[in-house]
PDB file of N, CA and C in Angstrom:
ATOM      1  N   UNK A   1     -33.877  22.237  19.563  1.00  0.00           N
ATOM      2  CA  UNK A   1     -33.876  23.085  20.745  1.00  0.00           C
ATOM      3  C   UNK A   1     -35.174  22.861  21.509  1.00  0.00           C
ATOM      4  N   UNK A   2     -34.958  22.731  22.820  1.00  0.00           N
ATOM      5  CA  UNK A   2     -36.445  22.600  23.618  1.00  0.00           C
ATOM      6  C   UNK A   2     -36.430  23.721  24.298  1.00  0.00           C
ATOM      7  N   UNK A   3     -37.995  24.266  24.846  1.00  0.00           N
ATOM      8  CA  UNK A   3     -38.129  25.174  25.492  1.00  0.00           C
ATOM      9  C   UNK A   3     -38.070  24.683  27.164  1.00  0.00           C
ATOM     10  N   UNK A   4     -37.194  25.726  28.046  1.00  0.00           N
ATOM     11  CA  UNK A   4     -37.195  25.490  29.283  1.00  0.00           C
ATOM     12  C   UNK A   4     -38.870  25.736  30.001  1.00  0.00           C
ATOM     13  N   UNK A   5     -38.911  25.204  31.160  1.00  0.00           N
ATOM     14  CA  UNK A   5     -40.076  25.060  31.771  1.00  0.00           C
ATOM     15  C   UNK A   5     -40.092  26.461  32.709  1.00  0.00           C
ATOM     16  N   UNK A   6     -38.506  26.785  33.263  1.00  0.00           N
ATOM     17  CA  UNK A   6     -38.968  28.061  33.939  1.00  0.00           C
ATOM     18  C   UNK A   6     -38.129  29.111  32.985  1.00  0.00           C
ATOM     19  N   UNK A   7     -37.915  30.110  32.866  1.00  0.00           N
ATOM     20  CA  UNK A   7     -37.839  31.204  32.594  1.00  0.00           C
ATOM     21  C   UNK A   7     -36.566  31.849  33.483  1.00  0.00           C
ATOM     22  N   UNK A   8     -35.085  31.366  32.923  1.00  0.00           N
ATOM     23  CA  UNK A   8     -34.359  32.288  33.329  1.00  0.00           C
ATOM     24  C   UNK A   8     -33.385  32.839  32.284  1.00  0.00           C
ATOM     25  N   UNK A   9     -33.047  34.098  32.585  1.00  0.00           N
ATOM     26  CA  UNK A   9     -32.699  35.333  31.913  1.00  0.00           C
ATOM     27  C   UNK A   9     -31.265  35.193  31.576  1.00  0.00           C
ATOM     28  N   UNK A  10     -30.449  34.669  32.797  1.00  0.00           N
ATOM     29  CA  UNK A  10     -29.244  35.000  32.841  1.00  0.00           C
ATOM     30  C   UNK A  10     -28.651  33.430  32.301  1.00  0.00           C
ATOM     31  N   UNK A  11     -29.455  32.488  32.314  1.00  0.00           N
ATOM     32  CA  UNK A  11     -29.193  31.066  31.578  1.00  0.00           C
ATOM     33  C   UNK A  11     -29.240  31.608  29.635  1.00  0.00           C
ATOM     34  N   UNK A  12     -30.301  32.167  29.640  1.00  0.00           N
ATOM     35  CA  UNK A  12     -30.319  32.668  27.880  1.00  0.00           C
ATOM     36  C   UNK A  12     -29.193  33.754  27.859  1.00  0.00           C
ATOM     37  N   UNK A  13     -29.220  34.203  28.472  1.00  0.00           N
ATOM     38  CA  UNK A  13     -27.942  35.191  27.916  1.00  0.00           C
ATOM     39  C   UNK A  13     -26.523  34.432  28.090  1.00  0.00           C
ATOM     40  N   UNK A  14     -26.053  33.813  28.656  1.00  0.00           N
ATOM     41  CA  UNK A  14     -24.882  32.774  28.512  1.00  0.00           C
ATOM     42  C   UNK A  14     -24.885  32.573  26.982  1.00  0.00           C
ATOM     43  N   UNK A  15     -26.576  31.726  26.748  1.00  0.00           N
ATOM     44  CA  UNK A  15     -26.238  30.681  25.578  1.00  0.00           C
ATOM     45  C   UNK A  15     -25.943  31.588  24.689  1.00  0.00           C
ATOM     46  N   UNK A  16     -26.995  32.938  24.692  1.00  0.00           N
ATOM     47  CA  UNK A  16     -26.576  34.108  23.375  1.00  0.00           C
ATOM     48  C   UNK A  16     -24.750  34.527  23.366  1.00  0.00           C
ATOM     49  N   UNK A  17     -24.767  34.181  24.473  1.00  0.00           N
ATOM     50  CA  UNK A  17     -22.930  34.786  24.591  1.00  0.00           C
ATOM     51  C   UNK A  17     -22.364  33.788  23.829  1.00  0.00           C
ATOM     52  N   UNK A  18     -22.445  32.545  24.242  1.00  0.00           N
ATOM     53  CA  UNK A  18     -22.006  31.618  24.143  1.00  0.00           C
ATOM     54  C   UNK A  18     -21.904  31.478  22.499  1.00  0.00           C
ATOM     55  N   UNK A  19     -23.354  31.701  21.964  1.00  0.00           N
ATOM     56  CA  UNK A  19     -23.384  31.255  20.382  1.00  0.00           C
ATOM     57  C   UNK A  19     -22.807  32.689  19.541  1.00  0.00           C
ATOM     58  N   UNK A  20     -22.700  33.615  19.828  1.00  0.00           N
ATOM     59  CA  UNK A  20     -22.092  34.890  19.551  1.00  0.00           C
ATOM     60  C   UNK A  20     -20.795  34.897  19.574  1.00  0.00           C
ATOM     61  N   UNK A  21     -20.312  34.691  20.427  1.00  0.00           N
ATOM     62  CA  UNK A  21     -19.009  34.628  20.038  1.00  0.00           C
ATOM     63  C   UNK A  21     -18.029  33.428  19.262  1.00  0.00           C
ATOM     64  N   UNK A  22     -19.313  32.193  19.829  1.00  0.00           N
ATOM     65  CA  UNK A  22     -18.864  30.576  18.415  1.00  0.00           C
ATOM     66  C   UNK A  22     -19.174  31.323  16.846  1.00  0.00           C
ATOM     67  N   UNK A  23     -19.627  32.374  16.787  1.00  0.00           N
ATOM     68  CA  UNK A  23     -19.818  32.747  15.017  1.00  0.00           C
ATOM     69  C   UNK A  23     -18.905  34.022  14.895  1.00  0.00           C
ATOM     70  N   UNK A  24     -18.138  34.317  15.461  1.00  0.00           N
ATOM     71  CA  UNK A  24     -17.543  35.594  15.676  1.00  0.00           C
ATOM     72  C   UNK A  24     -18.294  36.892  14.920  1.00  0.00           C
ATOM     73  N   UNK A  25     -19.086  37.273  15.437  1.00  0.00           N
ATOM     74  CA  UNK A  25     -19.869  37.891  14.808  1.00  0.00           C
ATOM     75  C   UNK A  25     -19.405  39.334  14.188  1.00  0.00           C
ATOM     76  N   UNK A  26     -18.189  40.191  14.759  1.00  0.00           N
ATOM     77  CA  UNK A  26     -17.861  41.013  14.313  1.00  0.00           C
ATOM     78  C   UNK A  26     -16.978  40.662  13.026  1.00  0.00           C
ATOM     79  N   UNK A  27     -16.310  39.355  12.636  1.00  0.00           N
ATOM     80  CA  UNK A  27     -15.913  39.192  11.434  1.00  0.00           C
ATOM     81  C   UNK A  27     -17.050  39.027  10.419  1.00  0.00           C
ATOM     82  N   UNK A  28     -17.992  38.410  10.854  1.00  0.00           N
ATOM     83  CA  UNK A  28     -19.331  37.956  10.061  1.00  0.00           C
ATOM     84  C   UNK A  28     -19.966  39.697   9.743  1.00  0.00           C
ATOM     85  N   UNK A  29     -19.620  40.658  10.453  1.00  0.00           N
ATOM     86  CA  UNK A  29     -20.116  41.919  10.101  1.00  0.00           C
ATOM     87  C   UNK A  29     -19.207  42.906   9.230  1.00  0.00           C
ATOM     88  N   UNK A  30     -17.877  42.789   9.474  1.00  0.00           N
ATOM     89  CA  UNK A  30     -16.992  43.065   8.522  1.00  0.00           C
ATOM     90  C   UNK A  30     -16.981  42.536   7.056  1.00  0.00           C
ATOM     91  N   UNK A  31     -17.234  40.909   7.088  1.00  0.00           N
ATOM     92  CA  UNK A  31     -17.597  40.294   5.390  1.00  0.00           C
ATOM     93  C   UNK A  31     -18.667  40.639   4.924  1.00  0.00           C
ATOM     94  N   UNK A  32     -19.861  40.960   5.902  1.00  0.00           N
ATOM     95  CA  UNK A  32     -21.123  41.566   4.936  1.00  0.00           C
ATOM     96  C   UNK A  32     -21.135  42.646   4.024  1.00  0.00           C
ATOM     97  N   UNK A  33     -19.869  43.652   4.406  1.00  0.00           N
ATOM     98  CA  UNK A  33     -20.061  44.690   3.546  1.00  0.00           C
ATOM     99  C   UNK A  33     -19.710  44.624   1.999  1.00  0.00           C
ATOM    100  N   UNK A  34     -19.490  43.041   1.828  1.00  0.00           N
ATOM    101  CA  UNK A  34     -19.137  42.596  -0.010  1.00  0.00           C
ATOM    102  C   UNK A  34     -20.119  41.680  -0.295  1.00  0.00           C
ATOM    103  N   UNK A  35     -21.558  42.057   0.776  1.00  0.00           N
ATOM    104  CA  UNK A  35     -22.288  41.160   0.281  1.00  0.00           C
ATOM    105  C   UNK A  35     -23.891  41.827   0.580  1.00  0.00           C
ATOM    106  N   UNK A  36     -24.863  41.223  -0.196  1.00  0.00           N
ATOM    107  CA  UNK A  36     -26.320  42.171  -0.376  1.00  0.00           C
ATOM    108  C   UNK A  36     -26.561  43.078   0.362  1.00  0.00           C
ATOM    109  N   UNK A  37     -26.654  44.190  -0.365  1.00  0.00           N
ATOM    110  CA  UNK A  37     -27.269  45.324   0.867  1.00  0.00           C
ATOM    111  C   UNK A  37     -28.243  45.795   1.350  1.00  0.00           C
ATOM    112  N   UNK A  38     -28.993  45.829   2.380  1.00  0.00           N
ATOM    113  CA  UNK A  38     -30.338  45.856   2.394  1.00  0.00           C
ATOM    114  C   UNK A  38     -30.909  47.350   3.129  1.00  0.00           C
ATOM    115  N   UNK A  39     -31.634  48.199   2.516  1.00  0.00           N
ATOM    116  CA  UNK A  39     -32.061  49.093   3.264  1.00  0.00           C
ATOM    117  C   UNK A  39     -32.977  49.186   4.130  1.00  0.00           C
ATOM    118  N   UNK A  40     -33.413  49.939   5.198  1.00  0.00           N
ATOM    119  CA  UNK A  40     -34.491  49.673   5.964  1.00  0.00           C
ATOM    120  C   UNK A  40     -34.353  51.389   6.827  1.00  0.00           C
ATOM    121  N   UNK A  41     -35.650  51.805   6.312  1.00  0.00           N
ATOM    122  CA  UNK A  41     -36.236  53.480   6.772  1.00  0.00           C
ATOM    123  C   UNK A  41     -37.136  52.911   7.940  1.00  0.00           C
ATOM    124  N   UNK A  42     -36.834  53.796   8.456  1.00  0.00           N
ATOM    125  CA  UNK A  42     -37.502  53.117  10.139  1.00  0.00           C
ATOM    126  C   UNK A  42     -38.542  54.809   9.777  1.00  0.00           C
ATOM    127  N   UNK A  43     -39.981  54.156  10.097  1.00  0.00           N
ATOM    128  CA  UNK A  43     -40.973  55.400  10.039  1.00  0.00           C
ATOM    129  C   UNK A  43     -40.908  56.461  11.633  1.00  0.00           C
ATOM    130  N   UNK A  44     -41.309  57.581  11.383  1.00  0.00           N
ATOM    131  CA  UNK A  44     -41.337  58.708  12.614  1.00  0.00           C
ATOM    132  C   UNK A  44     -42.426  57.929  13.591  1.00  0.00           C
ATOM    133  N   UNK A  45     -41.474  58.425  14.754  1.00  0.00           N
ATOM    134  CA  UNK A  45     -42.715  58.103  15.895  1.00  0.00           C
ATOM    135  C   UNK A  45     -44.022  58.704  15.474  1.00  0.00           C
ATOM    136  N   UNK A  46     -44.851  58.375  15.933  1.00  0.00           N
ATOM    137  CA  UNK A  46     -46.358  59.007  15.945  1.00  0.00           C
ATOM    138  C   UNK A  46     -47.137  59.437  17.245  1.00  0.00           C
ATOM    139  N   UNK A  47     -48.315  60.212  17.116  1.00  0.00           N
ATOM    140  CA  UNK A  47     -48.873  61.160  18.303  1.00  0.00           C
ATOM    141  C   UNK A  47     -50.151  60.450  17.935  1.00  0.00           C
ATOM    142  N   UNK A  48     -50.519  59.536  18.297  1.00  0.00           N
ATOM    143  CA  UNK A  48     -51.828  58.929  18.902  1.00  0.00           C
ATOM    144  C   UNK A  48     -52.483  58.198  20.363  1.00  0.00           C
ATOM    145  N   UNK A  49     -51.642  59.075  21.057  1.00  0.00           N
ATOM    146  CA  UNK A  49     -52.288  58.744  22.308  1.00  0.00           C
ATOM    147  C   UNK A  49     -50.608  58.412  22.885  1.00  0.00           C
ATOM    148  N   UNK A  50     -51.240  58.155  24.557  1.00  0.00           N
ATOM    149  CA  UNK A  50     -50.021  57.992  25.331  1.00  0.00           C
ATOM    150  C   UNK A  50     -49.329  56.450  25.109  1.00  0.00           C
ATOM    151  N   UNK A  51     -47.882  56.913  24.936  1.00  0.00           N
ATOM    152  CA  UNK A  51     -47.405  55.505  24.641  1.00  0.00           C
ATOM    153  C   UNK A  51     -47.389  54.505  25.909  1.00  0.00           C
ATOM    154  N   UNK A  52     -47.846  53.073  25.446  1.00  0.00           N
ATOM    155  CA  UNK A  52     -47.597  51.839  26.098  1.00  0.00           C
ATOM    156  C   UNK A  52     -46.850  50.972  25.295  1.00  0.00           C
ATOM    157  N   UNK A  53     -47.047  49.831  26.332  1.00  0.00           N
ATOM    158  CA  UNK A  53     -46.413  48.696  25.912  1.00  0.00           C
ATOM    159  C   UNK A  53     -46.512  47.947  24.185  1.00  0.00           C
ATOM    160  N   UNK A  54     -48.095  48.092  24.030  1.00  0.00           N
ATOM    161  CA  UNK A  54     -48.328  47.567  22.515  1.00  0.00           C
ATOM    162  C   UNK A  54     -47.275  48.787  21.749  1.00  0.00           C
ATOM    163  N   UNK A  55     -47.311  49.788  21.352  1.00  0.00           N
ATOM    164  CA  UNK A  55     -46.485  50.447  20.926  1.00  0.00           C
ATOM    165  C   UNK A  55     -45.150  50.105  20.545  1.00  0.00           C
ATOM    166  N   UNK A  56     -44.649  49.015  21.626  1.00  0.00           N
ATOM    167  CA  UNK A  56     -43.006  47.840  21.203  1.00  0.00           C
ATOM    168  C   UNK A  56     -43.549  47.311  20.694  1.00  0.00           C
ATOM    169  N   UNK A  57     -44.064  46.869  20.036  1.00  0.00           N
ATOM    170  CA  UNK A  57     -44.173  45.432  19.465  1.00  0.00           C
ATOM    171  C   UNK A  57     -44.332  45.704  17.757  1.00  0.00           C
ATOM    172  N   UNK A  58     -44.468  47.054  17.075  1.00  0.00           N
ATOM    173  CA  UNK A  58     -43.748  47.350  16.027  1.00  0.00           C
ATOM    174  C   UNK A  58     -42.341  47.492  15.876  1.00  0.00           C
ATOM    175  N   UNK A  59     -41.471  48.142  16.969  1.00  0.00           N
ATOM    176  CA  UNK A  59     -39.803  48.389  17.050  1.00  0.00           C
ATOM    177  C   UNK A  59     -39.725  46.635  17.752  1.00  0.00           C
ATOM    178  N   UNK A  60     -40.098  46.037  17.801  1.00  0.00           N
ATOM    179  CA  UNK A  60     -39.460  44.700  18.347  1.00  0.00           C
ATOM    180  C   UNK A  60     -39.951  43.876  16.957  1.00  0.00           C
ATOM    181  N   UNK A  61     -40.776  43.910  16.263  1.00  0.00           N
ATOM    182  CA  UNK A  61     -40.472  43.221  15.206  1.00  0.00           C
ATOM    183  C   UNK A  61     -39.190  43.974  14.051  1.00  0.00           C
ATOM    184  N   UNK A  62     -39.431  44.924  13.785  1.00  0.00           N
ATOM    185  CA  UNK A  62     -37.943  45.687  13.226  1.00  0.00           C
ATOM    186  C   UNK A  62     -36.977  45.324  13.972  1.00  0.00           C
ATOM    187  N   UNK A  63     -36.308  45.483  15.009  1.00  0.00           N
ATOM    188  CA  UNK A  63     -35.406  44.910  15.711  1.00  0.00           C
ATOM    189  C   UNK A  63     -34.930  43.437  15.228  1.00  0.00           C
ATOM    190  N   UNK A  64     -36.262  42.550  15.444  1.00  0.00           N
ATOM    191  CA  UNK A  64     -35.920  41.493  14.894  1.00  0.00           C
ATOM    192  C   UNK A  64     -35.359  41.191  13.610  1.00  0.00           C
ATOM    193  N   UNK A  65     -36.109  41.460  12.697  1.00  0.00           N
ATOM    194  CA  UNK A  65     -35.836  41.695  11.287  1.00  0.00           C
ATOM    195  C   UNK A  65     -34.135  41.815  11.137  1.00  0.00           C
ATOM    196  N   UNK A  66     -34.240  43.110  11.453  1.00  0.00           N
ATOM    197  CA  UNK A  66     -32.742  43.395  11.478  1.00  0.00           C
ATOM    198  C   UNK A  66     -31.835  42.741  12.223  1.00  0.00           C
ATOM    199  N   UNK A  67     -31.891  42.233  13.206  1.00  0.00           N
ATOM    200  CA  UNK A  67     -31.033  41.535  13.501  1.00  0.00           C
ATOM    201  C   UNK A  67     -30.705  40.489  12.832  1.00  0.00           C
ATOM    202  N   UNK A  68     -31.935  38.970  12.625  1.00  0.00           N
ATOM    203  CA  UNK A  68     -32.114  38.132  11.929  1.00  0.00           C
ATOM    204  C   UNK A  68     -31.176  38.060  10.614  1.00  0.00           C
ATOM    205  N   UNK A  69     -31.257  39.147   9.924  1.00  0.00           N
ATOM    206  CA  UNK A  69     -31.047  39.857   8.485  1.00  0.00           C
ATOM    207  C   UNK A  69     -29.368  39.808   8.668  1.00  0.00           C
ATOM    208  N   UNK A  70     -29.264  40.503   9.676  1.00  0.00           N
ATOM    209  CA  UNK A  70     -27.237  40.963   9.904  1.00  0.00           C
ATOM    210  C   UNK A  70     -26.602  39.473  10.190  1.00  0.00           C
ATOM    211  N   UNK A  71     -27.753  38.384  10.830  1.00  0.00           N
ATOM    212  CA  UNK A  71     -26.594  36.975  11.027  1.00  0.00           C
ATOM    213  C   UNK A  71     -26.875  36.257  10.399  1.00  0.00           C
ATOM    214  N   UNK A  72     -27.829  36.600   8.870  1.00  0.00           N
ATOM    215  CA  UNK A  72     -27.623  35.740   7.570  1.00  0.00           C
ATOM    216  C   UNK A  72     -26.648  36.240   6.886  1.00  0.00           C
ATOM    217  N   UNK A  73     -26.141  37.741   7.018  1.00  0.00           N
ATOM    218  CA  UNK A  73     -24.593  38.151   6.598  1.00  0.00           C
ATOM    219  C   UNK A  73     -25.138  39.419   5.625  1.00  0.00           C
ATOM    220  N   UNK A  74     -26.126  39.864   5.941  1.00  0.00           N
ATOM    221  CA  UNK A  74     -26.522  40.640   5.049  1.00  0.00           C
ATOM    222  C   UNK A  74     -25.962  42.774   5.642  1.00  0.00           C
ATOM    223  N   UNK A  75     -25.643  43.118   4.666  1.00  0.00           N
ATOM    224  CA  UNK A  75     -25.249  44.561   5.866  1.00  0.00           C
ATOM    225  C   UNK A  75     -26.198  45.422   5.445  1.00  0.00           C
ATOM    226  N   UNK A  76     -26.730  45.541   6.648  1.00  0.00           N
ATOM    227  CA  UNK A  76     -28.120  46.509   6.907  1.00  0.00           C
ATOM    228  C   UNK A  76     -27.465  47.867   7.225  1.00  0.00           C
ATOM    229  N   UNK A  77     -28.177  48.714   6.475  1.00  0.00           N
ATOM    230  CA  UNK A  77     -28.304  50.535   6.545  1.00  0.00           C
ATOM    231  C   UNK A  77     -29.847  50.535   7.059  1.00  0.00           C
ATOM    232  N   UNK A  78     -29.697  51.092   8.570  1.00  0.00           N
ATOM    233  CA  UNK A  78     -30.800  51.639   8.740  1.00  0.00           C
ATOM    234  C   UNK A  78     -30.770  53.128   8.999  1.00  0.00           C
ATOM    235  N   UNK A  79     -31.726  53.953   8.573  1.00  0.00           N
ATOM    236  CA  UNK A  79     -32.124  55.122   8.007  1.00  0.00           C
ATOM    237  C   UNK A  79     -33.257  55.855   8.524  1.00  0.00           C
ATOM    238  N   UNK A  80     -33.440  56.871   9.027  1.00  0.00           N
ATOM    239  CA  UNK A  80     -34.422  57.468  10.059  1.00  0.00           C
ATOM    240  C   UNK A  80     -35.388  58.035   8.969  1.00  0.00           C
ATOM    241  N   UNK A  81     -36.624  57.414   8.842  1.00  0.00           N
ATOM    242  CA  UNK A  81     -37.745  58.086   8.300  1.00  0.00           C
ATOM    243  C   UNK A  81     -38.051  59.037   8.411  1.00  0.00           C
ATOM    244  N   UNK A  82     -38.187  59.984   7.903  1.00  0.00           N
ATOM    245  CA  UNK A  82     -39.044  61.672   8.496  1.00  0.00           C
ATOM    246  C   UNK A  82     -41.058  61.667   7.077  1.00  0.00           C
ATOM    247  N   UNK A  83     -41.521  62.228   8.305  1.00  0.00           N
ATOM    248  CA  UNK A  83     -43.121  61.798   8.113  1.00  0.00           C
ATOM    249  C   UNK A  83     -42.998  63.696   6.941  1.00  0.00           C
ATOM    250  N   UNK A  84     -43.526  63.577   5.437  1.00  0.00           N
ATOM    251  CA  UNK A  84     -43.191  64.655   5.082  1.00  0.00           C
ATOM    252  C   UNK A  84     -44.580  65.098   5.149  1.00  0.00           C
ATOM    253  N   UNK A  85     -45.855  64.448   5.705  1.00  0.00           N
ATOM    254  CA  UNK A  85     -47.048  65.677   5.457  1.00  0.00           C
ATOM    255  C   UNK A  85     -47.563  65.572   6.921  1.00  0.00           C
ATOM    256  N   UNK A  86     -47.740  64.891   7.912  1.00  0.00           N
ATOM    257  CA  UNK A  86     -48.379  64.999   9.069  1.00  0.00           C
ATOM    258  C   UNK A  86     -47.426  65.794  10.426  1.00  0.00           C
ATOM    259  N   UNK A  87     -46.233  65.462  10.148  1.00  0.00           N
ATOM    260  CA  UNK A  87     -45.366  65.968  10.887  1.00  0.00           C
ATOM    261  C   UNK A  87     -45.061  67.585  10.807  1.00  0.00           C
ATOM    262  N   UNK A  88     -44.202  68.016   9.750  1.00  0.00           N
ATOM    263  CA  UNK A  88     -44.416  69.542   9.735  1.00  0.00           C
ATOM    264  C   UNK A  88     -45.844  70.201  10.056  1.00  0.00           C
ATOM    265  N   UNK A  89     -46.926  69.729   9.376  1.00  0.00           N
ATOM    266  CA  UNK A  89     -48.194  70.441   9.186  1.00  0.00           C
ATOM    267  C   UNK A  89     -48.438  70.476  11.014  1.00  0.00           C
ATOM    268  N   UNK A  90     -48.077  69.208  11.846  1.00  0.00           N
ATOM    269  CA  UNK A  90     -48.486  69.456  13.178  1.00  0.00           C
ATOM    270  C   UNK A  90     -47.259  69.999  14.087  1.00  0.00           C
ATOM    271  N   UNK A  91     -46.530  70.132  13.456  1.00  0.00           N
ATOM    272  CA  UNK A  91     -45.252  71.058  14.520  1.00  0.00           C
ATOM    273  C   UNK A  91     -45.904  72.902  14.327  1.00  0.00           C
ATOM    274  N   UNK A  92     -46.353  72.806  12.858  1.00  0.00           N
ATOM    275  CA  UNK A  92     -46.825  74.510  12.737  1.00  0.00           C
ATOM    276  C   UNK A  92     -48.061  74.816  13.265  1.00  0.00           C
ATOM    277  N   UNK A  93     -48.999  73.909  13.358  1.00  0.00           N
ATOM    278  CA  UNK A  93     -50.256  73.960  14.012  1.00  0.00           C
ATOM    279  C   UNK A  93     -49.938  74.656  15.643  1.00  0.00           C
ATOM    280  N   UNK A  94     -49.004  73.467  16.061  1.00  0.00           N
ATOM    281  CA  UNK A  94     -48.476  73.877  17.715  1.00  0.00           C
ATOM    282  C   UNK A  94     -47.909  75.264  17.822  1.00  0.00           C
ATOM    283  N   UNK A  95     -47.374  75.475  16.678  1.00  0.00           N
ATOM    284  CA  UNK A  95     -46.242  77.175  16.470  1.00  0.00           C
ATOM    285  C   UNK A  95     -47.841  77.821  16.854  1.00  0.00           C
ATOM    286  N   UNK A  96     -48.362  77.944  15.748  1.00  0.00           N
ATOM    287  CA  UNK A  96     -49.645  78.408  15.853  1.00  0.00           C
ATOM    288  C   UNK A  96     -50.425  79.114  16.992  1.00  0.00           C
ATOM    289  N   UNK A  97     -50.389  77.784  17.938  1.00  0.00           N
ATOM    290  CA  UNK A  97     -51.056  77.900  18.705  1.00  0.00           C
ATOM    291  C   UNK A  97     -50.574  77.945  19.889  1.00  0.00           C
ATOM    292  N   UNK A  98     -49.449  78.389  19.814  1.00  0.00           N
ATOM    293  CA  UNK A  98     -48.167  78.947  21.010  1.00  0.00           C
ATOM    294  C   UNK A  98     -47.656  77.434  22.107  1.00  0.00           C
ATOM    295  N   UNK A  99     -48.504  76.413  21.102  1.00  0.00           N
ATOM    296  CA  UNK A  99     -47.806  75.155  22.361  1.00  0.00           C
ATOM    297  C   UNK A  99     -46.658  74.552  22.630  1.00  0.00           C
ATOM    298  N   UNK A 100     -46.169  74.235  23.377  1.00  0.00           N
ATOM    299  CA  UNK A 100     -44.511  74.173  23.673  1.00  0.00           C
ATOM    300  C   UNK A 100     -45.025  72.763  24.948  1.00  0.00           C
ATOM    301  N   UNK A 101     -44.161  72.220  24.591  1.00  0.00           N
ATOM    302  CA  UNK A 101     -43.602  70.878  26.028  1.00  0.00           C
ATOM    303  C   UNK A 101     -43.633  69.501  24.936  1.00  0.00           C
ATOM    304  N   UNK A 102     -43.982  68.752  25.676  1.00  0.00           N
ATOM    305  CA  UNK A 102     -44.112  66.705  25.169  1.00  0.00           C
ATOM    306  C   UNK A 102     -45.450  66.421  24.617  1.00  0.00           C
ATOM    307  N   UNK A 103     -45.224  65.493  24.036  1.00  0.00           N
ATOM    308  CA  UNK A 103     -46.480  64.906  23.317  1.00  0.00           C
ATOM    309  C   UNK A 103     -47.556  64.994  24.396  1.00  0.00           C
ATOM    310  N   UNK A 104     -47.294  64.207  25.030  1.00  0.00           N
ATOM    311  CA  UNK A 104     -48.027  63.973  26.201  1.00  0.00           C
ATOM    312  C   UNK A 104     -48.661  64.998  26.995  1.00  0.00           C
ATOM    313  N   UNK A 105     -48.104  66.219  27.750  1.00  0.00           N
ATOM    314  CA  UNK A 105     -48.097  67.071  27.817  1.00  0.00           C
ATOM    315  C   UNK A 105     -49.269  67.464  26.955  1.00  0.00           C
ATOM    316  N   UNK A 106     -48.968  68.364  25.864  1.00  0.00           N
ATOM    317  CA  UNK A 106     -49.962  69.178  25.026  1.00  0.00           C
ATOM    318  C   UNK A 106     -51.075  67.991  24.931  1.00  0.00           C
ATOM    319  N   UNK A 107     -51.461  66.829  24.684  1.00  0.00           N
ATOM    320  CA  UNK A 107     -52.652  66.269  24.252  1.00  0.00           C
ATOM    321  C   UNK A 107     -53.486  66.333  25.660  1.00  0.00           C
ATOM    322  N   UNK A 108     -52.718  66.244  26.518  1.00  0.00           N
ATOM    323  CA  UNK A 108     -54.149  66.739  27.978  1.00  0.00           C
ATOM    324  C   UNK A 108     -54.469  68.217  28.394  1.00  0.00           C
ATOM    325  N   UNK A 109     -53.202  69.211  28.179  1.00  0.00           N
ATOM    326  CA  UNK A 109     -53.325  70.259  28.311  1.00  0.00           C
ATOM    327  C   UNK A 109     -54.540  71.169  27.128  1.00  0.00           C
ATOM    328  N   UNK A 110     -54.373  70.599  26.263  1.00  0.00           N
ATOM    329  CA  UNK A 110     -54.992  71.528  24.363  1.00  0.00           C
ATOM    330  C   UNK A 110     -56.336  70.064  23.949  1.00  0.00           C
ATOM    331  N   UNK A 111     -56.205  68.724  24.521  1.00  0.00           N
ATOM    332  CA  UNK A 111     -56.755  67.995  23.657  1.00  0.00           C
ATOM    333  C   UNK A 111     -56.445  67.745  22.150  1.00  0.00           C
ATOM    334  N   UNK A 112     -56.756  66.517  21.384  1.00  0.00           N
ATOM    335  CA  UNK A 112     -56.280  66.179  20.466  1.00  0.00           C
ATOM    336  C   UNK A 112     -57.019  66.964  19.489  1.00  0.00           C
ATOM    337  N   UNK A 113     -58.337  67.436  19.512  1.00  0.00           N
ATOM    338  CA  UNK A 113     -59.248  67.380  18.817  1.00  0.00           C
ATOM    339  C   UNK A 113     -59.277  69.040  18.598  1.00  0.00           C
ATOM    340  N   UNK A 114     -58.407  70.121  19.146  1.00  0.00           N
ATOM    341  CA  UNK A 114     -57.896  71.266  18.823  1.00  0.00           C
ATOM    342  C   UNK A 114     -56.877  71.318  18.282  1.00  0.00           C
ATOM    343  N   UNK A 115     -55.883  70.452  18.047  1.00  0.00           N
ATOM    344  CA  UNK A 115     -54.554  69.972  17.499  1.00  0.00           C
ATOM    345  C   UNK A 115     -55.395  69.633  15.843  1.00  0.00           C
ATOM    346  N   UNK A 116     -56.006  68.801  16.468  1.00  0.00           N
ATOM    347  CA  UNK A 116     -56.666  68.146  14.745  1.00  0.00           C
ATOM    348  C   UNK A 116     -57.421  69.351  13.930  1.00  0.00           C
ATOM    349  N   UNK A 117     -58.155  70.089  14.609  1.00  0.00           N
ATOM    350  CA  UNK A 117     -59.009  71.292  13.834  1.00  0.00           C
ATOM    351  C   UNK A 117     -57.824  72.481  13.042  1.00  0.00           C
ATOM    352  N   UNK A 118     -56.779  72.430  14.103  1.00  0.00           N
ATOM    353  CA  UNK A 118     -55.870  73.678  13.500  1.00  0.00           C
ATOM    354  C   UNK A 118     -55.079  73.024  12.402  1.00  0.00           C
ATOM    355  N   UNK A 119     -54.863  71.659  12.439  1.00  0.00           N
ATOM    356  CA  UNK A 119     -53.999  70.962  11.489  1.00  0.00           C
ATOM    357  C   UNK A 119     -55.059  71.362   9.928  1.00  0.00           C
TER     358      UNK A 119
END
């Protein structure tokens, strides 16, 4: 495979069509389920500041993974992590301290560093 020189979107998505449906992939997902099973706990979002872009690039390597994983034939269970000591302890802190709205929200309104003292 060579890499193209410019960058178009709707040329790669053909070929993904194209090679997706040459592997029929929904039969290839139906036979996985008589074959290795692999688990994967996806961890809780986290409250360290306002989300950006670096922030994808943990869910885009999982993404990958998993995908990668499902068209070697493998059938992936993915499973929602829940955080059992930072998470409750900072939802009751907020009870606490009567705060209500978005992450975002409360860390400019309260600061992090009153969030962290009541935790």
């Amino acid at each position: 495979m060579q890499l193209e020189k410019e960058f178009d979107s709707k040329k790669i998505e053909q070929l993904v069509r194209s090679h997706l449906s040459g592997i029929d992939l929904q039969k290839m997902l139906d036979q996985s389920k008589t074959k290795q099973r692999l688990v994967f706990i996806e961890g809780p979002p986290t409250m360290n500041g306002i989300p950006h872009a670096g922030h994808l690039r943990g869910r885009i390597i999982k993404d990958l993974w998993y995908r990668y994983n499902t068209l070697k034939g493998h059938k992936i269970t993915f499973n929602a992590g829940w955080d059992t000591q930072g998470l409750p302890v900072e939802l009751q802190a907020e009870k606490e301290l009567g705060i209500t709205g978005g992450k975002t929200e409360i860390l400019k309104t309260f600061g992090i560093e009153k969030i962290v003292a009541e935790c």
